[in-house]
Structure formats: C-alpha cells, structure tokens
PDB file of N, CA and C in Angstrom:
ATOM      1  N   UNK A   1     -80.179 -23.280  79.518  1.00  0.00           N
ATOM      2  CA  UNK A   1     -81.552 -22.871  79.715  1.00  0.00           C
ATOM      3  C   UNK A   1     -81.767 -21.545  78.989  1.00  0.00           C
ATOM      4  N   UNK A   2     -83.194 -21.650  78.345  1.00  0.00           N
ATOM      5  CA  UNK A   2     -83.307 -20.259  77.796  1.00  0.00           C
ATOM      6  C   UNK A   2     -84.766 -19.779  78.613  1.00  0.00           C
ATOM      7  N   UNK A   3     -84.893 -18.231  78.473  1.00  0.00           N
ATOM      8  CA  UNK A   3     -86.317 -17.840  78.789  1.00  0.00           C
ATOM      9  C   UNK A   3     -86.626 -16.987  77.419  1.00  0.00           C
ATOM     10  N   UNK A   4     -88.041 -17.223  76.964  1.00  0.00           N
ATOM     11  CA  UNK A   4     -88.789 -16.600  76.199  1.00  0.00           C
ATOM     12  C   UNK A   4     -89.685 -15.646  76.830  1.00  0.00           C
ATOM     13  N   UNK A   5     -90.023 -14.400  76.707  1.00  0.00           N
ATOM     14  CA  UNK A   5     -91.021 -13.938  77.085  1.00  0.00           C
ATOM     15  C   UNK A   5     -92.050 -14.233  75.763  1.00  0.00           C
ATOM     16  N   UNK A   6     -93.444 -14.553  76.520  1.00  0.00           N
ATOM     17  CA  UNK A   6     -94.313 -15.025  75.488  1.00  0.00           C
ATOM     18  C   UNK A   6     -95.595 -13.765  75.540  1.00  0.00           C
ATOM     19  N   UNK A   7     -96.107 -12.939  74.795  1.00  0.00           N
ATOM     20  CA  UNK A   7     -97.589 -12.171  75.571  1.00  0.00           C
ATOM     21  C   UNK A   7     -98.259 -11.719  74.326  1.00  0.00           C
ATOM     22  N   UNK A   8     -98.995 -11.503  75.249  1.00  0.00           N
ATOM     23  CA  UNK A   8    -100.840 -11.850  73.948  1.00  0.00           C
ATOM     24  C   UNK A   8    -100.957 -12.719  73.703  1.00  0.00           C
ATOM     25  N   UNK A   9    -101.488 -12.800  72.485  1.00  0.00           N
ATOM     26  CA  UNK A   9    -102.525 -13.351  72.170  1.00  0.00           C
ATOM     27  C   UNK A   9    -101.709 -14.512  72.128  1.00  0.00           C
ATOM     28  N   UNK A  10    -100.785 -14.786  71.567  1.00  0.00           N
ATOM     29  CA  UNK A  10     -99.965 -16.359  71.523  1.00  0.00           C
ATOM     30  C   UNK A  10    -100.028 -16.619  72.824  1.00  0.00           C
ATOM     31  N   UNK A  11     -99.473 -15.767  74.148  1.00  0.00           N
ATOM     32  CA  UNK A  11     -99.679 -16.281  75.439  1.00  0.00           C
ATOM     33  C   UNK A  11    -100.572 -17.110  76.295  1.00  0.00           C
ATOM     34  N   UNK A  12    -101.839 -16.090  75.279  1.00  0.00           N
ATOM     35  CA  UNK A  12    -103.406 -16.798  75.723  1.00  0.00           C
ATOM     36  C   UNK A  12    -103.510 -18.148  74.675  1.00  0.00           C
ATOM     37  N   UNK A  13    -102.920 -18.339  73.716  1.00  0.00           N
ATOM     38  CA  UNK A  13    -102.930 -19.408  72.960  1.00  0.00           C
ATOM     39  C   UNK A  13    -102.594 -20.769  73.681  1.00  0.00           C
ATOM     40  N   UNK A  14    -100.992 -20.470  73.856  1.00  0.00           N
ATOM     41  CA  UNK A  14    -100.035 -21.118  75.080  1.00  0.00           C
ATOM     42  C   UNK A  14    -100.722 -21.964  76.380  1.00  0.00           C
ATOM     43  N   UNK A  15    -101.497 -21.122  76.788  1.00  0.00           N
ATOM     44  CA  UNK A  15    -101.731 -20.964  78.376  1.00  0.00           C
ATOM     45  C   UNK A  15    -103.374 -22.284  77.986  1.00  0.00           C
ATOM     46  N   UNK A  16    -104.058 -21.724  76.999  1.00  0.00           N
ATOM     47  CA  UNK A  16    -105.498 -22.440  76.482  1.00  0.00           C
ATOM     48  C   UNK A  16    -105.025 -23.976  76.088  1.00  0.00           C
ATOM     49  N   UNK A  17    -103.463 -23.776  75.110  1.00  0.00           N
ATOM     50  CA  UNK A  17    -103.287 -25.217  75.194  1.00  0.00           C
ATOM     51  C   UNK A  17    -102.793 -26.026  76.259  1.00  0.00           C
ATOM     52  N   UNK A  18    -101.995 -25.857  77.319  1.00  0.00           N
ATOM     53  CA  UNK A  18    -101.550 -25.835  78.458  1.00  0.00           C
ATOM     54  C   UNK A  18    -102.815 -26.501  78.915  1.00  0.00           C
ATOM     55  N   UNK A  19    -103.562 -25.841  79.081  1.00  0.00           N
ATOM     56  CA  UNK A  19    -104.989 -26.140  80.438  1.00  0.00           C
ATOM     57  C   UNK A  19    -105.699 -27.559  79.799  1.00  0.00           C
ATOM     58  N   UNK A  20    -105.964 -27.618  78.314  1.00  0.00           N
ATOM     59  CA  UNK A  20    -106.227 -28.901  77.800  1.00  0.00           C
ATOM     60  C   UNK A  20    -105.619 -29.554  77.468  1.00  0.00           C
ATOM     61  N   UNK A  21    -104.240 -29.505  77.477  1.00  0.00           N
ATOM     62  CA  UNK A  21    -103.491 -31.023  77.668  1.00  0.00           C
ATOM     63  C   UNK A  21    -103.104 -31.384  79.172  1.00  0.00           C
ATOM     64  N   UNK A  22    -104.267 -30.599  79.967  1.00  0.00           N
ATOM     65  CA  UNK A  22    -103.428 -30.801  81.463  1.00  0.00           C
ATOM     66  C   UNK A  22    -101.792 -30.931  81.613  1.00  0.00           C
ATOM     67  N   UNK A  23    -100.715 -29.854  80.980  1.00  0.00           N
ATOM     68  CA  UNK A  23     -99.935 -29.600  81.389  1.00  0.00           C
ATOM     69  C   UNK A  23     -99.547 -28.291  81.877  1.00  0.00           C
ATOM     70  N   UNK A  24     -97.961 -28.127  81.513  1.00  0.00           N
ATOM     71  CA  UNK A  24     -97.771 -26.226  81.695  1.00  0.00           C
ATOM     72  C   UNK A  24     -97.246 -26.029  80.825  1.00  0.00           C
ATOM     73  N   UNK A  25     -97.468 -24.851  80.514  1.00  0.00           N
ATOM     74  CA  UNK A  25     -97.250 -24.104  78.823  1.00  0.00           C
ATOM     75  C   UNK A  25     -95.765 -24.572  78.505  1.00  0.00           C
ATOM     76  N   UNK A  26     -95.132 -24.512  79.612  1.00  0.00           N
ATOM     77  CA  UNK A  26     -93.309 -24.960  79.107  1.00  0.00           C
ATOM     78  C   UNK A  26     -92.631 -25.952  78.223  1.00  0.00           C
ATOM     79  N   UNK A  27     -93.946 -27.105  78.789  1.00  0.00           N
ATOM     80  CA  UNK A  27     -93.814 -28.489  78.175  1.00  0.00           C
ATOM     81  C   UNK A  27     -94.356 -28.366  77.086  1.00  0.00           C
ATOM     82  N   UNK A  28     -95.740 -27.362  76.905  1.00  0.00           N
ATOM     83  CA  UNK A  28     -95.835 -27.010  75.116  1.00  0.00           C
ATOM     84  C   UNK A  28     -95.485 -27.009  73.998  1.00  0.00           C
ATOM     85  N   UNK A  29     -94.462 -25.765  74.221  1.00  0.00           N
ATOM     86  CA  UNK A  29     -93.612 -24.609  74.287  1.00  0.00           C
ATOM     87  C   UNK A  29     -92.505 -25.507  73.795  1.00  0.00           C
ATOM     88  N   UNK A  30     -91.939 -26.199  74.673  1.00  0.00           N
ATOM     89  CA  UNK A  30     -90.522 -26.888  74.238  1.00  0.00           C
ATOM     90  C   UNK A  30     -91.002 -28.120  73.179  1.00  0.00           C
ATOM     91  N   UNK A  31     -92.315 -28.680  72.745  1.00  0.00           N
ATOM     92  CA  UNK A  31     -92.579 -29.708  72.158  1.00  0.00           C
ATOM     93  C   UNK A  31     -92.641 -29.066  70.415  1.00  0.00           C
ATOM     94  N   UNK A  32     -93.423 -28.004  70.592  1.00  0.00           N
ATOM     95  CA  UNK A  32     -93.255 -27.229  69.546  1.00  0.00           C
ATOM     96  C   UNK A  32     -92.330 -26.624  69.060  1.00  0.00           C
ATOM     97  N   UNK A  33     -91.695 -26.386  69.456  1.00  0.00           N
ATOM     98  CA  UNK A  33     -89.757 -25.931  69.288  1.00  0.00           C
ATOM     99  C   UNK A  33     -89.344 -27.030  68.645  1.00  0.00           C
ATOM    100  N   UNK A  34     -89.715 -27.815  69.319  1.00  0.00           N
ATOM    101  CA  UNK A  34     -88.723 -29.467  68.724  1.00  0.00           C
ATOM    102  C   UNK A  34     -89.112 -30.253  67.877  1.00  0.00           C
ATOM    103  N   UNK A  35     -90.523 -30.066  67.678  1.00  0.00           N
ATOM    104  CA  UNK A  35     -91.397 -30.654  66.289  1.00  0.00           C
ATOM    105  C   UNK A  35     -90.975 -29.379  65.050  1.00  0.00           C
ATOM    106  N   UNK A  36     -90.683 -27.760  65.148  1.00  0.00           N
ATOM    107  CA  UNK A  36     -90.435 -27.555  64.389  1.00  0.00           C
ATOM    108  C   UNK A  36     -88.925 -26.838  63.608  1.00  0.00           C
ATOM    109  N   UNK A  37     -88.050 -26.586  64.475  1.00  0.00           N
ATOM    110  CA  UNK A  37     -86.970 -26.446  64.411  1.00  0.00           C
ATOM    111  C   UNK A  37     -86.269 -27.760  64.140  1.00  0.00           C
ATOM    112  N   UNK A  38     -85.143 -27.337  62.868  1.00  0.00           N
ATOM    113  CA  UNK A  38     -84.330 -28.232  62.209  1.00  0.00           C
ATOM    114  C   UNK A  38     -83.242 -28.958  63.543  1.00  0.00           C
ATOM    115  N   UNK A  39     -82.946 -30.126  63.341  1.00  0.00           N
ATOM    116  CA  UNK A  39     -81.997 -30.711  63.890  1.00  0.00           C
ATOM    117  C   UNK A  39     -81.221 -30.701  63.446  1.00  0.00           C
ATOM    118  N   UNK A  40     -79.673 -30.216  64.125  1.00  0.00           N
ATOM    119  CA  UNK A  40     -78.674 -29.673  63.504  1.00  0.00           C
ATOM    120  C   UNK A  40     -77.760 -30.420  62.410  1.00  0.00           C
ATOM    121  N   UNK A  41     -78.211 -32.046  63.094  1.00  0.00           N
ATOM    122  CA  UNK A  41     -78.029 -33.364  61.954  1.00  0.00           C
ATOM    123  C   UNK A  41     -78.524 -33.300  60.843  1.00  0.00           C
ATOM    124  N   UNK A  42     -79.780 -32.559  60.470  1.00  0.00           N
ATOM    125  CA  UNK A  42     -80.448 -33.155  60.212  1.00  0.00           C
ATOM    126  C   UNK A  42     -80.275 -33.018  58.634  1.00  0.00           C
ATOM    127  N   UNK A  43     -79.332 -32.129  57.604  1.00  0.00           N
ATOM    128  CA  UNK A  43     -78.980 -31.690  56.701  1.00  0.00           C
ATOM    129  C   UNK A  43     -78.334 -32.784  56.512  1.00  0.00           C
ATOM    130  N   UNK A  44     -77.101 -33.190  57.109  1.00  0.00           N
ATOM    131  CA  UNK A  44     -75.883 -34.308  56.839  1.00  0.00           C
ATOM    132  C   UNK A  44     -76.894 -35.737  56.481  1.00  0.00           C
ATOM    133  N   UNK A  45     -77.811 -36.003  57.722  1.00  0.00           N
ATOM    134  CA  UNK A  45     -78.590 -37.132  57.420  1.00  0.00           C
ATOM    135  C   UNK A  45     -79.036 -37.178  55.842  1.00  0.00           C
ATOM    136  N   UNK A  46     -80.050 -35.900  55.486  1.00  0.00           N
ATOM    137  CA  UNK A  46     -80.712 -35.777  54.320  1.00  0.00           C
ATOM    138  C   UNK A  46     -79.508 -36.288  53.108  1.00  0.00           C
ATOM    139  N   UNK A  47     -77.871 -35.867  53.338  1.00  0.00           N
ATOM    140  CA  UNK A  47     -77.303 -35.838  52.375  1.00  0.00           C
ATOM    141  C   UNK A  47     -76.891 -37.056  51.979  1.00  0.00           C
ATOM    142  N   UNK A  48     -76.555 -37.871  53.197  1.00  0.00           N
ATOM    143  CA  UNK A  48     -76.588 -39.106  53.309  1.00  0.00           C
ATOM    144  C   UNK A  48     -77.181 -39.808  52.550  1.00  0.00           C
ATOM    145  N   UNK A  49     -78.168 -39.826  52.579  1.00  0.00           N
ATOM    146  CA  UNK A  49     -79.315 -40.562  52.748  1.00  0.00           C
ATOM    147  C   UNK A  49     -79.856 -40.544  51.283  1.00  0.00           C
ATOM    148  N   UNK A  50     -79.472 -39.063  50.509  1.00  0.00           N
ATOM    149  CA  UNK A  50     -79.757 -38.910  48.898  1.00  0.00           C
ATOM    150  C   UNK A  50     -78.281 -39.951  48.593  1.00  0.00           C
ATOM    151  N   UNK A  51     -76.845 -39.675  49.102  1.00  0.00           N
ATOM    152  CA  UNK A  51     -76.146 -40.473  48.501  1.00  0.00           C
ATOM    153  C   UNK A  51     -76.319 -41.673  48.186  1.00  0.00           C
ATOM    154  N   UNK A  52     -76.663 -42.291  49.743  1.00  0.00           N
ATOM    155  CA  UNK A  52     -77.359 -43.423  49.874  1.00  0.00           C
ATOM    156  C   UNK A  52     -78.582 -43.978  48.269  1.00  0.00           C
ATOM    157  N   UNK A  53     -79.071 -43.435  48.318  1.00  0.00           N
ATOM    158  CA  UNK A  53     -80.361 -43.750  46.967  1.00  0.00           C
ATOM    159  C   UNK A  53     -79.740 -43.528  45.724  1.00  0.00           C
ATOM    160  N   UNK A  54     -78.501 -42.245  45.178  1.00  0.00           N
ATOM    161  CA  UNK A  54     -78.008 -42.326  44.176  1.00  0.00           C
ATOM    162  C   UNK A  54     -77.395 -43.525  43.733  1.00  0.00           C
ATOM    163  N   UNK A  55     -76.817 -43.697  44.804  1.00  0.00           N
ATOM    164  CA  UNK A  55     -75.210 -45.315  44.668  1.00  0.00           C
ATOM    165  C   UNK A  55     -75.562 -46.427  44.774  1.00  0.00           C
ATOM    166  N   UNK A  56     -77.443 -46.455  45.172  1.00  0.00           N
ATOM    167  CA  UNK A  56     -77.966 -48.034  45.479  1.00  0.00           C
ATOM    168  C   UNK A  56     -78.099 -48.903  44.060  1.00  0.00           C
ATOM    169  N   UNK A  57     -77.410 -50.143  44.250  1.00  0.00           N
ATOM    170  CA  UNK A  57     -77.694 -51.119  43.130  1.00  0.00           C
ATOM    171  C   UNK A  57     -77.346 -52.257  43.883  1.00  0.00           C
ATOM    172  N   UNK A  58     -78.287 -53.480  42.955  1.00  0.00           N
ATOM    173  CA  UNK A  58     -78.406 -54.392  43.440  1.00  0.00           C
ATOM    174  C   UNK A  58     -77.658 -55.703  42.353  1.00  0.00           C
ATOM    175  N   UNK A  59     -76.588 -54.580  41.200  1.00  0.00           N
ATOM    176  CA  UNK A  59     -75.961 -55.372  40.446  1.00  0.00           C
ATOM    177  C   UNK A  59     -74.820 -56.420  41.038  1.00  0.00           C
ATOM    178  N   UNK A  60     -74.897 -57.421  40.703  1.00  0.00           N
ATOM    179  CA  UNK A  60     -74.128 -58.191  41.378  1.00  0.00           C
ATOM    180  C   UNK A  60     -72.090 -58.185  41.299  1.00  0.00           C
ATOM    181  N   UNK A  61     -71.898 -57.606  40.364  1.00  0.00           N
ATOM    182  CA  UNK A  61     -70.588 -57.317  39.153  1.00  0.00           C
ATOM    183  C   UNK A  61     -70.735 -56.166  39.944  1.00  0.00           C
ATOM    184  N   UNK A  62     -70.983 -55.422  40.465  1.00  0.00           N
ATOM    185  CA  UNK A  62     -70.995 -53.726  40.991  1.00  0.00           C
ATOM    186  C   UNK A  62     -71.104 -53.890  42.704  1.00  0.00           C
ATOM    187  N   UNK A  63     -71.516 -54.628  43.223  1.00  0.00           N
ATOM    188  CA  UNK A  63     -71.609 -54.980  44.579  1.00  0.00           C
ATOM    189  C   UNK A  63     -70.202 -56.174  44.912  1.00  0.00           C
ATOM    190  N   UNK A  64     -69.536 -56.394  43.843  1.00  0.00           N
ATOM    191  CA  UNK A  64     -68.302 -57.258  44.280  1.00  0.00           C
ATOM    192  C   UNK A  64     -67.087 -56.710  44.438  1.00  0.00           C
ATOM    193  N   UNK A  65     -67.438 -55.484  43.333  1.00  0.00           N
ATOM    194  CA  UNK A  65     -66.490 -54.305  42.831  1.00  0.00           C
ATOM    195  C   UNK A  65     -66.113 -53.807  44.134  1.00  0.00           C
ATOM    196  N   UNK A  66     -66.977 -53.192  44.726  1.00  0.00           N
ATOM    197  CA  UNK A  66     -67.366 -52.241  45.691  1.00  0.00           C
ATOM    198  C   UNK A  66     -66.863 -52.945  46.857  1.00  0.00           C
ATOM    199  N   UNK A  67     -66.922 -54.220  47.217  1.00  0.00           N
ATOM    200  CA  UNK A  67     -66.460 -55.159  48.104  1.00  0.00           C
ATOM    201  C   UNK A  67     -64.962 -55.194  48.077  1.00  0.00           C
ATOM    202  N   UNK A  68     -64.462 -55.412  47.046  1.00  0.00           N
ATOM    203  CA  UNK A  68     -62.963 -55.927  46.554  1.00  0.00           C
ATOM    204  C   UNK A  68     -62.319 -54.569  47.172  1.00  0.00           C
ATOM    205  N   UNK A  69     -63.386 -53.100  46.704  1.00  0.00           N
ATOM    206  CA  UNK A  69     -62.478 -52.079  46.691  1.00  0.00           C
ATOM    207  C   UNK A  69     -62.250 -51.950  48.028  1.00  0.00           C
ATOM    208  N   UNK A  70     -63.727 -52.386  49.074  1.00  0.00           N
ATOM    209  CA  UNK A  70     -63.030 -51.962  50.485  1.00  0.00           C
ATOM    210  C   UNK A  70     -62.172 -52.539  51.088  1.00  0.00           C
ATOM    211  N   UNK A  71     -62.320 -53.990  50.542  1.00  0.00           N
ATOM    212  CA  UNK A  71     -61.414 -54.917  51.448  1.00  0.00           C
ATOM    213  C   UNK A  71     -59.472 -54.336  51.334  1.00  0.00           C
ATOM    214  N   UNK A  72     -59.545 -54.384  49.982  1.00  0.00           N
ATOM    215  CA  UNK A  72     -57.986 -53.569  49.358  1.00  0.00           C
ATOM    216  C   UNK A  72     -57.765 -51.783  50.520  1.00  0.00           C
ATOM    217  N   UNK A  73     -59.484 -51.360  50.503  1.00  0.00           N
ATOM    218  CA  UNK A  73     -58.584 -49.753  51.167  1.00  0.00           C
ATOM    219  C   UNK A  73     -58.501 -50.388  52.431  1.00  0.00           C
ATOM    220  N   UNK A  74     -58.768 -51.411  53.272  1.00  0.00           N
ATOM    221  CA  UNK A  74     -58.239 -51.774  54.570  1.00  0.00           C
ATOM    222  C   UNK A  74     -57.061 -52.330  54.789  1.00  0.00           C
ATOM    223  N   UNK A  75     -57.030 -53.066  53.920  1.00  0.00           N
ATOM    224  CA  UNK A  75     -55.669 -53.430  53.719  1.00  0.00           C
ATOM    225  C   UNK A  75     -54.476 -52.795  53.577  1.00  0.00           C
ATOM    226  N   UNK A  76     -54.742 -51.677  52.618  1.00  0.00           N
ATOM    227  CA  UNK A  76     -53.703 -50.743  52.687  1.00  0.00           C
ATOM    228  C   UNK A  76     -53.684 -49.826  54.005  1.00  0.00           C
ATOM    229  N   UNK A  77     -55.041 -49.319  54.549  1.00  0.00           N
ATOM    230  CA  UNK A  77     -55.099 -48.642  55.854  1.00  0.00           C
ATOM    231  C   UNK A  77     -53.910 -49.713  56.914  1.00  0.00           C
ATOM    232  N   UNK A  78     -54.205 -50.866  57.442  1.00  0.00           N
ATOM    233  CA  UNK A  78     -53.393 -51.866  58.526  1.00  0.00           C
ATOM    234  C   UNK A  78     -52.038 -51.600  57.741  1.00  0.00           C
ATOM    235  N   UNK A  79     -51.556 -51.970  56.222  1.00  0.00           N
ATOM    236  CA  UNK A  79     -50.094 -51.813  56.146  1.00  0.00           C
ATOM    237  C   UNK A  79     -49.357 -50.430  56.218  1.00  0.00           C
ATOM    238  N   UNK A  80     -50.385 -49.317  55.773  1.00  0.00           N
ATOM    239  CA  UNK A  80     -49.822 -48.294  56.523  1.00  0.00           C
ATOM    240  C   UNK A  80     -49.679 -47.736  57.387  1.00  0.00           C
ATOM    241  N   UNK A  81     -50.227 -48.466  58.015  1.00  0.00           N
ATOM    242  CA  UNK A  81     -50.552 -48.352  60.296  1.00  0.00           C
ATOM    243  C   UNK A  81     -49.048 -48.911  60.450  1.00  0.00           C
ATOM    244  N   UNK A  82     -48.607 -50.509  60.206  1.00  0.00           N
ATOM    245  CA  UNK A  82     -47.486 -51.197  60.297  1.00  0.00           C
ATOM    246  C   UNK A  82     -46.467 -50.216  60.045  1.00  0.00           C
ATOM    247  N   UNK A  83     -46.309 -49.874  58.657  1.00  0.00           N
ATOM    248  CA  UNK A  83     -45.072 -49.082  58.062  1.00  0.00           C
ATOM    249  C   UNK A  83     -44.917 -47.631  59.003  1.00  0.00           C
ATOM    250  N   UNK A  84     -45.805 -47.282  59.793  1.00  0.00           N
ATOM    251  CA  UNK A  84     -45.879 -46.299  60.417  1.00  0.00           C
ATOM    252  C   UNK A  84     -45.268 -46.122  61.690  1.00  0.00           C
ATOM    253  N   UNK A  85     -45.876 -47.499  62.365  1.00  0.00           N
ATOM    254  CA  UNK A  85     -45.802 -47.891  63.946  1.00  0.00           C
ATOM    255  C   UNK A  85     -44.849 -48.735  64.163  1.00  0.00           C
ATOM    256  N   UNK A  86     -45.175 -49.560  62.917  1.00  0.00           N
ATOM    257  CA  UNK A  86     -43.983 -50.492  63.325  1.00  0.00           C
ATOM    258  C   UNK A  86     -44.885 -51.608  64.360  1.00  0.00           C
ATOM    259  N   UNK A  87     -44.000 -53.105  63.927  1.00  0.00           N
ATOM    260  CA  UNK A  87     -44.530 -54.346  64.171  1.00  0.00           C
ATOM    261  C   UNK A  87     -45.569 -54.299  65.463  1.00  0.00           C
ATOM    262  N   UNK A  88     -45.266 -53.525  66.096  1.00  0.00           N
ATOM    263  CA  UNK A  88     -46.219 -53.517  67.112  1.00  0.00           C
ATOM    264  C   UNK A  88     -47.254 -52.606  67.684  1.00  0.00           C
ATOM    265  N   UNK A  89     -47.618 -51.995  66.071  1.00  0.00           N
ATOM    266  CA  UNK A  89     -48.712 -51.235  65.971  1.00  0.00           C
ATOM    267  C   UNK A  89     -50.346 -52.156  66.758  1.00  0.00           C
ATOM    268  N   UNK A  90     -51.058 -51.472  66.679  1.00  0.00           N
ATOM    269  CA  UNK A  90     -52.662 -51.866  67.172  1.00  0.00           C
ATOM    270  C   UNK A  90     -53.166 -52.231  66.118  1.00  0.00           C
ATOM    271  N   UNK A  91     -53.458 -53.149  65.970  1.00  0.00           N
ATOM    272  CA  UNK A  91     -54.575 -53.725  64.805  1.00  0.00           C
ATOM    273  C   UNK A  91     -56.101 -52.750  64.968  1.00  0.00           C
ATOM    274  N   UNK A  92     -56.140 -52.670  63.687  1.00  0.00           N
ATOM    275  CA  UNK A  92     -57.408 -51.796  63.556  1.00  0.00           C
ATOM    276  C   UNK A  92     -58.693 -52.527  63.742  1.00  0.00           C
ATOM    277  N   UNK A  93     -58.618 -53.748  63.188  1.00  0.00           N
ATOM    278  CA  UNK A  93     -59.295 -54.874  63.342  1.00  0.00           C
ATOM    279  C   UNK A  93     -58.981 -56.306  63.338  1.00  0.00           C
ATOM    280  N   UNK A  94     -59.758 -57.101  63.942  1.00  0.00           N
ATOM    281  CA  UNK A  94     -58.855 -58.615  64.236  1.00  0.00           C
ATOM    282  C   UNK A  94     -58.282 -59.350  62.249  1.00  0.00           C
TER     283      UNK A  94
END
C-alpha cells in the first residue's frame, strides 16, 4: 500500500472527478496511475513483439527450415537430459 498526499488544485480536480463518476478519488487516482504508468512487462513485450514482425515470413523453404531446426534442438535437449540422468531421466515431453 502506498499513500499520496494530493492538495490544491489537483486535489480539487481529484475530488470534482470523484463526485461525477460517483466514486472516491482513490479509485480515480489508482485508474490513472494504471492507464499511465509503464508496465514493467511492458518493454520485453514491445521487444518481442518487434522480433516477432522482423522474423515473420510466410516462405515455405524458411518455415520448414525453422521447423527441422527446432525439432533437431529438442532432440538434442532429451539426449542430453539422457546422457546426463541417465535412462531414467524425465521426459521433457511425451
């Protein structure tokens, strides 16, 4: 929990919007905080999300590639789980 002291004229701002949304300034207060303060995600998402749009193709020769390559890094992930654990390691997946 935090407390803000709020006064003047923003207070009377606060308090005016408060009375016409029939609430209390708190619920304001915290809506506006949260509509404008960054979400701490919210950088990683953005970066994502450009990677995402750089790497998009819908080539078919480039989407098999990309397939082959994951199926091979899982493969090597489970045999180096095995070589690790030994025969009675946990399957990572069925």
């Amino acid at each position: 929990m935090l407390t803000i002291t709020v006064q003047g004229p923003l207070e009377d701002r606060l308090k005016r919007a408060a009375e016409s949304e029939k609430t209390d300034p708190q619920a304001i207060a915290q809506r506006v905080l949260d509509q404008h303060l960054p979400n701490s995600n919210q950088a990683t998402i953005d970066l994502l999300a450009r990677w995402e749009k750089e790497e998009s193709t819908t080539d078919p020769a480039e989407l098999a590639r990309r397939k082959s390559e994951g199926e091979q890094f899982m493969r090597t992930l489970a045999e180096n789980r095995l070589a690790s654990e030994g025969a009675d390691a946990r399957k990572l997946w069925p």
